[in-house]
N, C-alpha and C. Protein backbone atom coordinates (compact mmCIF):
# COMPACT_ATOMS: atom_id res chain seq x y z
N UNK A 1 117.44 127.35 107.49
CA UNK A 1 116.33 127.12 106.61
C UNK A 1 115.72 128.46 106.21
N UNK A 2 115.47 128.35 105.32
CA UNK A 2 114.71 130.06 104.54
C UNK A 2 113.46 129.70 104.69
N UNK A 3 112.87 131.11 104.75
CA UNK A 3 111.28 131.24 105.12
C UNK A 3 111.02 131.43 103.41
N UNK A 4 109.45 130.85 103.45
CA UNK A 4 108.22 131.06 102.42
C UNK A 4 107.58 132.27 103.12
N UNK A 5 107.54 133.54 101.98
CA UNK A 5 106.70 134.75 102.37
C UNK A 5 105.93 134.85 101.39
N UNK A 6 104.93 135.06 101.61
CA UNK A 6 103.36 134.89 100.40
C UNK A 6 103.28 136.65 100.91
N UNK A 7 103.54 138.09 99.87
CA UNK A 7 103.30 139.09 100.24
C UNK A 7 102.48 139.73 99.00
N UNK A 8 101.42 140.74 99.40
CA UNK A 8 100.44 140.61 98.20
C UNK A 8 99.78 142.09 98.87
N UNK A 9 99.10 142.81 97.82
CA UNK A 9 98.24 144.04 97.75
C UNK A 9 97.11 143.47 97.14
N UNK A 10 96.13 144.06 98.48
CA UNK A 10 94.88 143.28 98.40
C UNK A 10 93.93 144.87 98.86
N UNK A 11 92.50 144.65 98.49
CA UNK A 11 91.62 145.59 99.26
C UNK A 11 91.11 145.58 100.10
N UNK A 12 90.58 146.22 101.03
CA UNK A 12 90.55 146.44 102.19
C UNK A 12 89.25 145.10 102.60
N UNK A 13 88.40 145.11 101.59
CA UNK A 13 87.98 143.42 101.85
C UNK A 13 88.34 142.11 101.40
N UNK A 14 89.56 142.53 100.96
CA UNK A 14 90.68 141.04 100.83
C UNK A 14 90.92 140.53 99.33
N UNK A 15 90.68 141.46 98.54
CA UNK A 15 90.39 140.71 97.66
C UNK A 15 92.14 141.23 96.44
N UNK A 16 92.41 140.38 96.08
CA UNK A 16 93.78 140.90 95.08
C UNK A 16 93.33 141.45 93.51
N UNK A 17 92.07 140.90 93.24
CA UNK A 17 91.42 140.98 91.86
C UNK A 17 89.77 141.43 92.16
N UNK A 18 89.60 142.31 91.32
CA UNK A 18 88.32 142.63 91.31
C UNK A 18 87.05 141.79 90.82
N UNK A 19 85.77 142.12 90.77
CA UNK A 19 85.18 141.36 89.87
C UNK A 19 85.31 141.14 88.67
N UNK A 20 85.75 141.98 87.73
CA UNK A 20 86.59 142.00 86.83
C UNK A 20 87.37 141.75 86.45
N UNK A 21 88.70 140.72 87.28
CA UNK A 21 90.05 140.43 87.40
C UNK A 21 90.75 142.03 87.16
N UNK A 22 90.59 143.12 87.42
CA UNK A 22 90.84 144.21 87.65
C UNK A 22 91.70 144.33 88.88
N UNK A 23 93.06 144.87 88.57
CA UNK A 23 94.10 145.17 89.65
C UNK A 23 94.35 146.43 89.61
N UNK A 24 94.03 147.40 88.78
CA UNK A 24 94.71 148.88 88.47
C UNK A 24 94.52 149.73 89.41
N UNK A 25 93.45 149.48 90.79
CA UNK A 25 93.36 150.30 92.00
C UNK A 25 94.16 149.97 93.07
N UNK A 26 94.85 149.07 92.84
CA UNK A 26 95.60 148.51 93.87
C UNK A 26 98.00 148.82 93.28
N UNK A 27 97.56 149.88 92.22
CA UNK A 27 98.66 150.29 91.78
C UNK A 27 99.68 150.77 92.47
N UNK A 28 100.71 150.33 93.28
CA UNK A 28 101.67 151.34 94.42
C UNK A 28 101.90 152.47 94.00
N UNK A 29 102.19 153.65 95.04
CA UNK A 29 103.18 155.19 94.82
C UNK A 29 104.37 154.97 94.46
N UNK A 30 105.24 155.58 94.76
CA UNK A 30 106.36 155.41 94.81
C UNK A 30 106.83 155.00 96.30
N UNK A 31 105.93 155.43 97.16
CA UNK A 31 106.66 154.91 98.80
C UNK A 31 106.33 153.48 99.27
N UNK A 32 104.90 152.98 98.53
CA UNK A 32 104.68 151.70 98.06
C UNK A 32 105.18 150.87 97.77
N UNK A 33 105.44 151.15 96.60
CA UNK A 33 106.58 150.53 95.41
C UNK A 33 107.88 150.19 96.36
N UNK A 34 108.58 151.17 96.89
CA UNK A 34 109.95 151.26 97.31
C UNK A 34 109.86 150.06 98.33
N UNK A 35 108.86 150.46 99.34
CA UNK A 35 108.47 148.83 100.20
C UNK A 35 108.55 148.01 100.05
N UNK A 36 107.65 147.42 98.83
CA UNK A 36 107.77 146.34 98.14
C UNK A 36 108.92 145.78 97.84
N UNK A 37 109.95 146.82 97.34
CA UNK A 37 111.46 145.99 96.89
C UNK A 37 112.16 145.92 97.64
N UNK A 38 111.92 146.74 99.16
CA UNK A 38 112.54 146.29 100.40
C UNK A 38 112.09 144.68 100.80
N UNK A 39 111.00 144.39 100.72
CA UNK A 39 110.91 143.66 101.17
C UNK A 39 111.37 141.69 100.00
N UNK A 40 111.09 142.78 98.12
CA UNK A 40 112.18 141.63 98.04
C UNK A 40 113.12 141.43 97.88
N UNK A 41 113.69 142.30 97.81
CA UNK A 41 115.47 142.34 98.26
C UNK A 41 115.88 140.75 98.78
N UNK A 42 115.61 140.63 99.76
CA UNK A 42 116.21 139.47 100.31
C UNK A 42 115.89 138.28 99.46
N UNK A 43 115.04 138.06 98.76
CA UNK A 43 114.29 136.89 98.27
C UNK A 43 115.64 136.56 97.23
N UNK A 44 115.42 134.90 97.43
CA UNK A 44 116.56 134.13 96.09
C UNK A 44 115.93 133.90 94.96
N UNK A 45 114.48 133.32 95.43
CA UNK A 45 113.44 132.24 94.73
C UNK A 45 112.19 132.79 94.83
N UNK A 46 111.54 133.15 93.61
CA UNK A 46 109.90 133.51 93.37
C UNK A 46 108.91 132.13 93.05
N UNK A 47 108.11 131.87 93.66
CA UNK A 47 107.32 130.68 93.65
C UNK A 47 106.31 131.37 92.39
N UNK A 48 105.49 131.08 91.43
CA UNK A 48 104.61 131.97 90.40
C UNK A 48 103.52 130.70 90.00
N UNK A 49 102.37 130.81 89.85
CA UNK A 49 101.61 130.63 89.29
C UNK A 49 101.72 131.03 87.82
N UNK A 50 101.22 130.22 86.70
CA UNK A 50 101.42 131.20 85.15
C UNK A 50 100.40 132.43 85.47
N UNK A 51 99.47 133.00 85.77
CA UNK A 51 98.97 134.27 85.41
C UNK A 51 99.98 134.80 86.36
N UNK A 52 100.48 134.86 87.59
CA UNK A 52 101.36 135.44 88.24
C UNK A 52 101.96 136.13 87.14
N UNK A 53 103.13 134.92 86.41
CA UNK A 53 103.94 135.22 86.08
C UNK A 53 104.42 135.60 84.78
N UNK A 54 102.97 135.47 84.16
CA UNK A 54 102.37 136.15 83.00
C UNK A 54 102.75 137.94 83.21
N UNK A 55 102.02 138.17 84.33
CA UNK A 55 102.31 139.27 84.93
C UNK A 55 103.12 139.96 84.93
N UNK A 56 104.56 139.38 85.67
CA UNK A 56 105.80 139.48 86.43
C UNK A 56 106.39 139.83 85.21
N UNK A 57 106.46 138.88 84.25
CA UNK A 57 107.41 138.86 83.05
C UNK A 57 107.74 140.09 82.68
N UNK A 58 106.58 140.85 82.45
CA UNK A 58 107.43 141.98 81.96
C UNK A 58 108.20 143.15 82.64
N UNK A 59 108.99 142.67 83.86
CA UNK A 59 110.16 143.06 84.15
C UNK A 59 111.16 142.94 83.83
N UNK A 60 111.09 141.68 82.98
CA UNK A 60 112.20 140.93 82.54
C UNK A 60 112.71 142.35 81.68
N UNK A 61 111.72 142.45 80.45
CA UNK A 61 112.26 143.52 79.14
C UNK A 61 111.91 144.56 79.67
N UNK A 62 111.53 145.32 80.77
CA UNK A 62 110.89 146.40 80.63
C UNK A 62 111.57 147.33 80.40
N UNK A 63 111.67 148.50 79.71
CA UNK A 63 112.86 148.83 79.54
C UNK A 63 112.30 150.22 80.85
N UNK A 64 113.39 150.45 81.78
CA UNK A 64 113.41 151.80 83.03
C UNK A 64 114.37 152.11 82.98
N UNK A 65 115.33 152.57 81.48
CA UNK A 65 116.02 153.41 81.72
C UNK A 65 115.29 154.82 81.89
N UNK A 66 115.67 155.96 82.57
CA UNK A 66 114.67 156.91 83.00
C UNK A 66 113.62 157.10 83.03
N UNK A 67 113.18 156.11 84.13
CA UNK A 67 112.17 155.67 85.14
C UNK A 67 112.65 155.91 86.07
N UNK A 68 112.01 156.37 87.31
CA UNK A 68 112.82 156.42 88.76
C UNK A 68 112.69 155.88 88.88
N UNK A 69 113.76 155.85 90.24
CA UNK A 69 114.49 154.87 90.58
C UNK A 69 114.07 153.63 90.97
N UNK A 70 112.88 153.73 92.08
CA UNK A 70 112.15 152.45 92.73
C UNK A 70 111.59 151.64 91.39
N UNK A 71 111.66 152.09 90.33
CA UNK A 71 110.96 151.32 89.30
C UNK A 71 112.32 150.51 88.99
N UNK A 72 113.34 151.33 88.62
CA UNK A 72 115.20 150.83 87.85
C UNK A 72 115.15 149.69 89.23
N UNK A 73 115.02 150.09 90.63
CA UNK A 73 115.43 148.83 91.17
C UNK A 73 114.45 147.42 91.65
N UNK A 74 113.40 148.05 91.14
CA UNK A 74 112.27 146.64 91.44
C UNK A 74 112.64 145.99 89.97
N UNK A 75 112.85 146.39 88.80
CA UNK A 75 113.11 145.77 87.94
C UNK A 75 114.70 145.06 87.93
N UNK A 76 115.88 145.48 88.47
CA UNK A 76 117.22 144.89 89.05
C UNK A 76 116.97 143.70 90.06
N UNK A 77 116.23 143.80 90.80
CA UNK A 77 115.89 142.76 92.09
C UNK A 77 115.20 141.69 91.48
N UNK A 78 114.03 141.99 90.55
CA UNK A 78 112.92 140.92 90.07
C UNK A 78 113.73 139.96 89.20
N UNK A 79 114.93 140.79 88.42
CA UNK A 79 115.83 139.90 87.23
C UNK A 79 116.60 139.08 87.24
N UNK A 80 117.41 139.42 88.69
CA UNK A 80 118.18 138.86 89.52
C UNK A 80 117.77 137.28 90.26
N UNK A 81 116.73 136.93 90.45
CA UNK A 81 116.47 136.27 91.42
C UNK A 81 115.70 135.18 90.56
N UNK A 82 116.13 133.72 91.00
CA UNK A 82 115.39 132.81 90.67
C UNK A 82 113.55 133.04 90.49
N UNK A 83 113.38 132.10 89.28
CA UNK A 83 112.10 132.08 89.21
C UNK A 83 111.50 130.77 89.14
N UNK A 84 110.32 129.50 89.68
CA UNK A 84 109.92 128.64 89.60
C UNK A 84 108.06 128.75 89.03
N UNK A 85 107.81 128.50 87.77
CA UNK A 85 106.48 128.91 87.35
C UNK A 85 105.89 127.17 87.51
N UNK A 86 104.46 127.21 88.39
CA UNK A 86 103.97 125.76 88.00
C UNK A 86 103.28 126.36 87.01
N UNK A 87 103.02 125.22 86.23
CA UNK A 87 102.15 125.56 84.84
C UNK A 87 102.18 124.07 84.29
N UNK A 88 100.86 123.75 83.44
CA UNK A 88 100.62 122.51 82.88
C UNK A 88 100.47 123.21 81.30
N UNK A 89 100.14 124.24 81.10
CA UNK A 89 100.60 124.49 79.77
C UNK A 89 101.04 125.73 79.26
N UNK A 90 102.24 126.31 80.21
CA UNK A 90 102.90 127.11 79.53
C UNK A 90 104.29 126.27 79.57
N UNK A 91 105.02 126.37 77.60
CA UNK A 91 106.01 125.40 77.01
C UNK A 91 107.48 125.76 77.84
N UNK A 92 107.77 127.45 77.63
CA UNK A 92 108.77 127.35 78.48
C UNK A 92 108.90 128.93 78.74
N UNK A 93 109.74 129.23 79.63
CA UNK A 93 109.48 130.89 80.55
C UNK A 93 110.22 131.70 78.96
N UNK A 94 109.35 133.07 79.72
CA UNK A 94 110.04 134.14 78.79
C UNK A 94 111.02 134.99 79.84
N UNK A 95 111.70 134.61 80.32
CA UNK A 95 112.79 135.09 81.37
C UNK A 95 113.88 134.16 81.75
N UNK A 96 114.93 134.54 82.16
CA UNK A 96 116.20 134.32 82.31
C UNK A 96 116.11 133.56 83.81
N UNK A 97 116.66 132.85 84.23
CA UNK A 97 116.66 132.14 85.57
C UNK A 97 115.25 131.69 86.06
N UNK A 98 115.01 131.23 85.17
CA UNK A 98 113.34 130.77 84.92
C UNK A 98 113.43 129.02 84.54
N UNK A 99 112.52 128.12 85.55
CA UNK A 99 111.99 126.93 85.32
C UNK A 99 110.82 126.77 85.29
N UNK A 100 110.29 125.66 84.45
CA UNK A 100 108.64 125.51 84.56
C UNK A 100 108.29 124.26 85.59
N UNK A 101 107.48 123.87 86.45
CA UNK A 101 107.25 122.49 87.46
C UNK A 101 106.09 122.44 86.73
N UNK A 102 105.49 121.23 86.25
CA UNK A 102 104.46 121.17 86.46
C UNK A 102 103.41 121.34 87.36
N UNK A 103 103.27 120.58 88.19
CA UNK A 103 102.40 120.93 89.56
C UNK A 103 103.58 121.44 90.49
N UNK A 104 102.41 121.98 91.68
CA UNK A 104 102.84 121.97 92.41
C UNK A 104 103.24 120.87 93.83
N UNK A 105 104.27 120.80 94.29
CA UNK A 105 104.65 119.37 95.17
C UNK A 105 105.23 120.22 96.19
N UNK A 106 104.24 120.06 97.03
CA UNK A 106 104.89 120.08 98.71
C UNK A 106 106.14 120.30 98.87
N UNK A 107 106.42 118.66 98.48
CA UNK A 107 107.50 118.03 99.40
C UNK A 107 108.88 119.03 98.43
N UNK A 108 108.50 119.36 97.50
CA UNK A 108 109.78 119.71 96.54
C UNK A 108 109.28 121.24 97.01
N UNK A 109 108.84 122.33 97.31
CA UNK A 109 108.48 123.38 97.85
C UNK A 109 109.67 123.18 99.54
N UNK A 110 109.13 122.07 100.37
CA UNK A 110 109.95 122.14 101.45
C UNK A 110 111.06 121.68 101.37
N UNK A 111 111.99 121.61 100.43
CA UNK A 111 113.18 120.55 100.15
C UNK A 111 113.71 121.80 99.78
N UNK A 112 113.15 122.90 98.64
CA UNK A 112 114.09 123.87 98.61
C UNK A 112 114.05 125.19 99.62
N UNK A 113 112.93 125.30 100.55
CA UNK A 113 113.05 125.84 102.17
C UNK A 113 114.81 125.49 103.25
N UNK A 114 114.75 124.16 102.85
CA UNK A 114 115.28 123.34 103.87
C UNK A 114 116.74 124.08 103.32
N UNK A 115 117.36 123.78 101.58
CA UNK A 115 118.21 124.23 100.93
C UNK A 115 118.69 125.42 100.66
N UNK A 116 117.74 126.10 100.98
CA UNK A 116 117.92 127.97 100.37
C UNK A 116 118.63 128.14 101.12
N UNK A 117 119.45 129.43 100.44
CA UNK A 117 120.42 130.28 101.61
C UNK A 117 119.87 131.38 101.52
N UNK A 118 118.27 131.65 100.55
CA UNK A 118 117.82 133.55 100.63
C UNK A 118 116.33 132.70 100.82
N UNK A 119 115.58 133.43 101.44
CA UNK A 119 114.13 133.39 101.59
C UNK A 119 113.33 133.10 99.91
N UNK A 120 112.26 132.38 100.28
CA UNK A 120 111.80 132.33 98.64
C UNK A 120 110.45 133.21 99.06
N UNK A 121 109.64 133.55 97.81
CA UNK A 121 108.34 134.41 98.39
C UNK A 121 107.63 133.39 96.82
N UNK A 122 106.62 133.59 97.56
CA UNK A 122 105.48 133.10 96.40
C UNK A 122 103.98 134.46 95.86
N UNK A 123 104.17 134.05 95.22
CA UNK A 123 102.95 135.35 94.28
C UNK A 123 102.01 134.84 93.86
N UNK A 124 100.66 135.23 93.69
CA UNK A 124 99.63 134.99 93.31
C UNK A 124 98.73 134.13 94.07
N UNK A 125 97.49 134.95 94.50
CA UNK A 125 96.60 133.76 96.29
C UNK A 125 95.98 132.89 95.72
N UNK A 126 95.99 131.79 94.14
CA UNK A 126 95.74 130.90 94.29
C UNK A 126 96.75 129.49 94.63
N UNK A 127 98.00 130.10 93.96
CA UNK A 127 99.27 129.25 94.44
C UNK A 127 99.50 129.37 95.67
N UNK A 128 99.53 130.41 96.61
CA UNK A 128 99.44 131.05 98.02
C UNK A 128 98.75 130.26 98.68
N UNK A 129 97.60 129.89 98.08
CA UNK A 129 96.20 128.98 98.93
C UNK A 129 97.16 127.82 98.80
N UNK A 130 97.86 127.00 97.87
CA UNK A 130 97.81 125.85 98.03
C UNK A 130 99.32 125.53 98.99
N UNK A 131 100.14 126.47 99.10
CA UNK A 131 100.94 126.81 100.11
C UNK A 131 101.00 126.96 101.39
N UNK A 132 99.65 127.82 101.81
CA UNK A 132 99.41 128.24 103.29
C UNK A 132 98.38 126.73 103.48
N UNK A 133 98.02 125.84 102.53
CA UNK A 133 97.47 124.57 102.77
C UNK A 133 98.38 123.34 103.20
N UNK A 134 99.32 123.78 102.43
CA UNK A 134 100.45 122.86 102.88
C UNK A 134 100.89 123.30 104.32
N UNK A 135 101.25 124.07 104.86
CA UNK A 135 101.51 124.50 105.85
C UNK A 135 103.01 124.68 105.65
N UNK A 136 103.22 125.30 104.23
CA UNK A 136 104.80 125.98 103.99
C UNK A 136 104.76 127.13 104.19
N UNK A 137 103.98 128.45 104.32
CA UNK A 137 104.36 130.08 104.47
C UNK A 137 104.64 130.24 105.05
N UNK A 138 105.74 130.96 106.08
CA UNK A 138 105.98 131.00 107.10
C UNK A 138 105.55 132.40 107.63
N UNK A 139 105.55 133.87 106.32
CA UNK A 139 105.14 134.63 107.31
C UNK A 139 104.03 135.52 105.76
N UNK A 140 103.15 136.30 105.95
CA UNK A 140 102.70 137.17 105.20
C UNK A 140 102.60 138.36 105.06
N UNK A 141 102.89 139.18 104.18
CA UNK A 141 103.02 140.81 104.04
C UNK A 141 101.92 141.04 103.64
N UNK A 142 100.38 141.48 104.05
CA UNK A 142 99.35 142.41 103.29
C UNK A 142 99.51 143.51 103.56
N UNK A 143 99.11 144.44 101.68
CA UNK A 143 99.51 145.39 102.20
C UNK A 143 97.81 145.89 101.11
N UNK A 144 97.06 146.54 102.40
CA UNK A 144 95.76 146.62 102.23
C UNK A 144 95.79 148.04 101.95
N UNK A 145 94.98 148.10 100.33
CA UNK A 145 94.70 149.61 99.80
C UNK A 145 93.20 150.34 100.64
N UNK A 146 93.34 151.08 100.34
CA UNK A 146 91.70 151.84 100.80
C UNK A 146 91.25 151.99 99.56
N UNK A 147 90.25 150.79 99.41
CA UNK A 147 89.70 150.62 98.99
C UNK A 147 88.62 149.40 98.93
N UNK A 148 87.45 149.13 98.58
CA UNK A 148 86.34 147.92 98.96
C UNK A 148 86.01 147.75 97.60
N UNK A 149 86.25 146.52 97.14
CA UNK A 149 85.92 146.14 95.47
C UNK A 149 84.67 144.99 95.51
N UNK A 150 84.23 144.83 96.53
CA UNK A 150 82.82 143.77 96.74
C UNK A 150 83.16 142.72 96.06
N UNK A 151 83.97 141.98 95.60
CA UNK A 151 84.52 140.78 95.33
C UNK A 151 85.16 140.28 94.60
N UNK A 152 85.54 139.58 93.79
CA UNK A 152 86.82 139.10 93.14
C UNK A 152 87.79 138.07 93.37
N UNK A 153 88.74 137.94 93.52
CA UNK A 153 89.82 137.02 94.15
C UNK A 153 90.56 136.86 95.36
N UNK A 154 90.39 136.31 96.08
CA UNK A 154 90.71 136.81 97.07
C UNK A 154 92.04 136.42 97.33
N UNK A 155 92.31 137.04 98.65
CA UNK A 155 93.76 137.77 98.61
C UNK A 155 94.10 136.09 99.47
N UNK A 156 93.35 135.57 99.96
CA UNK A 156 93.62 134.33 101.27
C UNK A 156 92.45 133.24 101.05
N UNK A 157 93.04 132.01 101.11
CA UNK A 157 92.14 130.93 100.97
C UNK A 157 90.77 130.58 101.96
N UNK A 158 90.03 130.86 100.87
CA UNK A 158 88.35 130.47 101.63
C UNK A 158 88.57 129.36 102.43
N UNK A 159 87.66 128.95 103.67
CA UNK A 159 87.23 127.84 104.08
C UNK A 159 88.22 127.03 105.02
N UNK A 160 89.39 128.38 105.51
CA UNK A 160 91.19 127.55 106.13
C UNK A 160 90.95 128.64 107.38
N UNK A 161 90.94 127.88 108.59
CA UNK A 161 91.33 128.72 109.59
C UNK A 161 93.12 128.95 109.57
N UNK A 162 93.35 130.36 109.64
CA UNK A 162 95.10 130.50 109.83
C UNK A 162 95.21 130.93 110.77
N UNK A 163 95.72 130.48 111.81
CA UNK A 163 96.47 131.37 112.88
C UNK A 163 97.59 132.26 112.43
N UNK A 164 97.36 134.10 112.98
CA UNK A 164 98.44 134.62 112.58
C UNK A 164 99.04 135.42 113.96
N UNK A 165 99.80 135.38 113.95
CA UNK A 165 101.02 136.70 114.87
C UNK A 165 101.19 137.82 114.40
N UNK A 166 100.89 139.27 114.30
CA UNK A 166 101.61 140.01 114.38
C UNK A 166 102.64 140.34 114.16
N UNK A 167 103.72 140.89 113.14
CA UNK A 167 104.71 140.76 113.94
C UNK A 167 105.19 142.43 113.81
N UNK A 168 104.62 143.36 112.70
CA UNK A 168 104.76 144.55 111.97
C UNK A 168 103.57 145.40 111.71
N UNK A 169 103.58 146.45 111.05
CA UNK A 169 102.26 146.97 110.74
C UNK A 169 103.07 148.59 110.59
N UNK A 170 102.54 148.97 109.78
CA UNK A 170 102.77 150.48 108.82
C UNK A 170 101.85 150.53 108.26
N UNK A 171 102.11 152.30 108.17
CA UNK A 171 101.01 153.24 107.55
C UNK A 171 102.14 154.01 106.10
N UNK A 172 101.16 154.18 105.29
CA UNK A 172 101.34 154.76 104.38
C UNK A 172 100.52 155.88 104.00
N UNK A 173 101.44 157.22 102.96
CA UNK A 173 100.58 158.53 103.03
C UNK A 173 99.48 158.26 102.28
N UNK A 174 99.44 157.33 101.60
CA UNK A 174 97.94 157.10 100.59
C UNK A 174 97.22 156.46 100.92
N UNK A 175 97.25 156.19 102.51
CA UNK A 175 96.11 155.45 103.02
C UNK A 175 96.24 153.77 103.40
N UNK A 176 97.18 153.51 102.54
CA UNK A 176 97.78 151.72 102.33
C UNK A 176 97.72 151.77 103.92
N UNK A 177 97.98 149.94 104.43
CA UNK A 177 98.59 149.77 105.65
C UNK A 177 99.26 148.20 105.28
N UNK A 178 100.20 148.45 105.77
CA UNK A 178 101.03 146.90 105.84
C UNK A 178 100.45 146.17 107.05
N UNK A 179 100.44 144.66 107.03
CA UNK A 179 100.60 144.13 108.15
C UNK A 179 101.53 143.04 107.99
N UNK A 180 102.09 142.65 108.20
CA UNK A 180 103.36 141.52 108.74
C UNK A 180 102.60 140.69 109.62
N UNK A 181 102.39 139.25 109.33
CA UNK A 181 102.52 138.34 110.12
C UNK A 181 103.26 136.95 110.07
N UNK A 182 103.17 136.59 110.84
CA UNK A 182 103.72 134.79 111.41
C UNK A 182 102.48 134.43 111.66
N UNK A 183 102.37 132.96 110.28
CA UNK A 183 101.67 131.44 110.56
C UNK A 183 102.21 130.98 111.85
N UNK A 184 101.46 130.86 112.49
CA UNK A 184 101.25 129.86 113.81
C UNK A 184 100.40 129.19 113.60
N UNK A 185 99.80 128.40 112.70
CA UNK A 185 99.01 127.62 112.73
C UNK A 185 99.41 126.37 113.00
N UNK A 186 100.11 125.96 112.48
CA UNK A 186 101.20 124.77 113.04
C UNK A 186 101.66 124.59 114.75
N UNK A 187 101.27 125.25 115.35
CA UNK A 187 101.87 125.27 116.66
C UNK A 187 100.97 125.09 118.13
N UNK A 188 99.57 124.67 117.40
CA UNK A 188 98.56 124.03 119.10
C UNK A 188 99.32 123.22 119.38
């Protein structure tokens, strides 16, 4: 069975979006960046929200010919790999290996867990919220900037106790820190 990884750059008080819906402080380095595509490398299947994947899209065209490299291969990895957008009114994807669901459904979230042969990851913490509600994520990557944006979106669903594990944790030269954990919430 493949794991659900919900992995996300958030600020140091949790938040993925500013008050502003402002993300541009939370921009990776290059040693950042390179992380990031380590870690989706493995992924088959991107779970997206439409602003997610509003977002995402433009990896599809971007053009990185001479762009370094971590850019040439986060854009090879992102193109490569299934995409699933819920959306009630976007008509149809602007990318290649792209479906639209209407809602989102549990049971069809854990049906393709059960099926995968590569890990799926999901993007964006309001689809994330309704995931780590279901009790499908299995593990989470934050990777917390230095920085405090006093509010915005947050990176993790209000009002949900999660049990987490440990399982990783890195430092980065710009101050970032990863943490890696395992949902155990499922397991009193």
């Amino acid at each position: 069975m493949a794991k659900l990884i919900y992995s996300t750059l958030a600020s140091l008080d949790g938040y993925t979006e500013d008050g502003d819906g402002r993300f541009d402080w939370a921009r990776p380095d290059e040693e950042v960046h390179s992380f990031f595509n380590d870690l989706e490398r493995p992924v088959g299947t991107h779970l997206y929200g439409r602003r997610m994947y509003e977002t995402m899209v433009y990896w599809e065209g971007a053009e990185v010919d001479g762009q370094p490299s971590h850019i040439q291969d986060f854009a090879e990895i992102w193109r490569a790999a299934e995409k699933v957008v819920y959306s009630g009114t976007l008509e149809e994807p602007s990318s290649a290996r792209t479906r639209i669901e209407r809602s989102f459904d549990p049971g069809a979230v854990r049906r393709m867990k059960d099926s995968a042969e590569r890990d799926l990851a999901i993007g964006g913490p309001e689809l994330a919220a309704q995931a780590i509600e279901a009790g499908l994520v299995d593990e989470l990557n934050l990777v917390l900037v230095p920085v405090a944006v006093g509010g915005g979106k947050p990176a993790l669903p209000h009002g949900r106790r999660v049990d987490l594990e440990l399982l990783d944790e890195r430092r980065f030269a710009n101050g970032a820190i990863h943490l890696h954990y395992r949902d155990r919430t499922g397991e009193q």
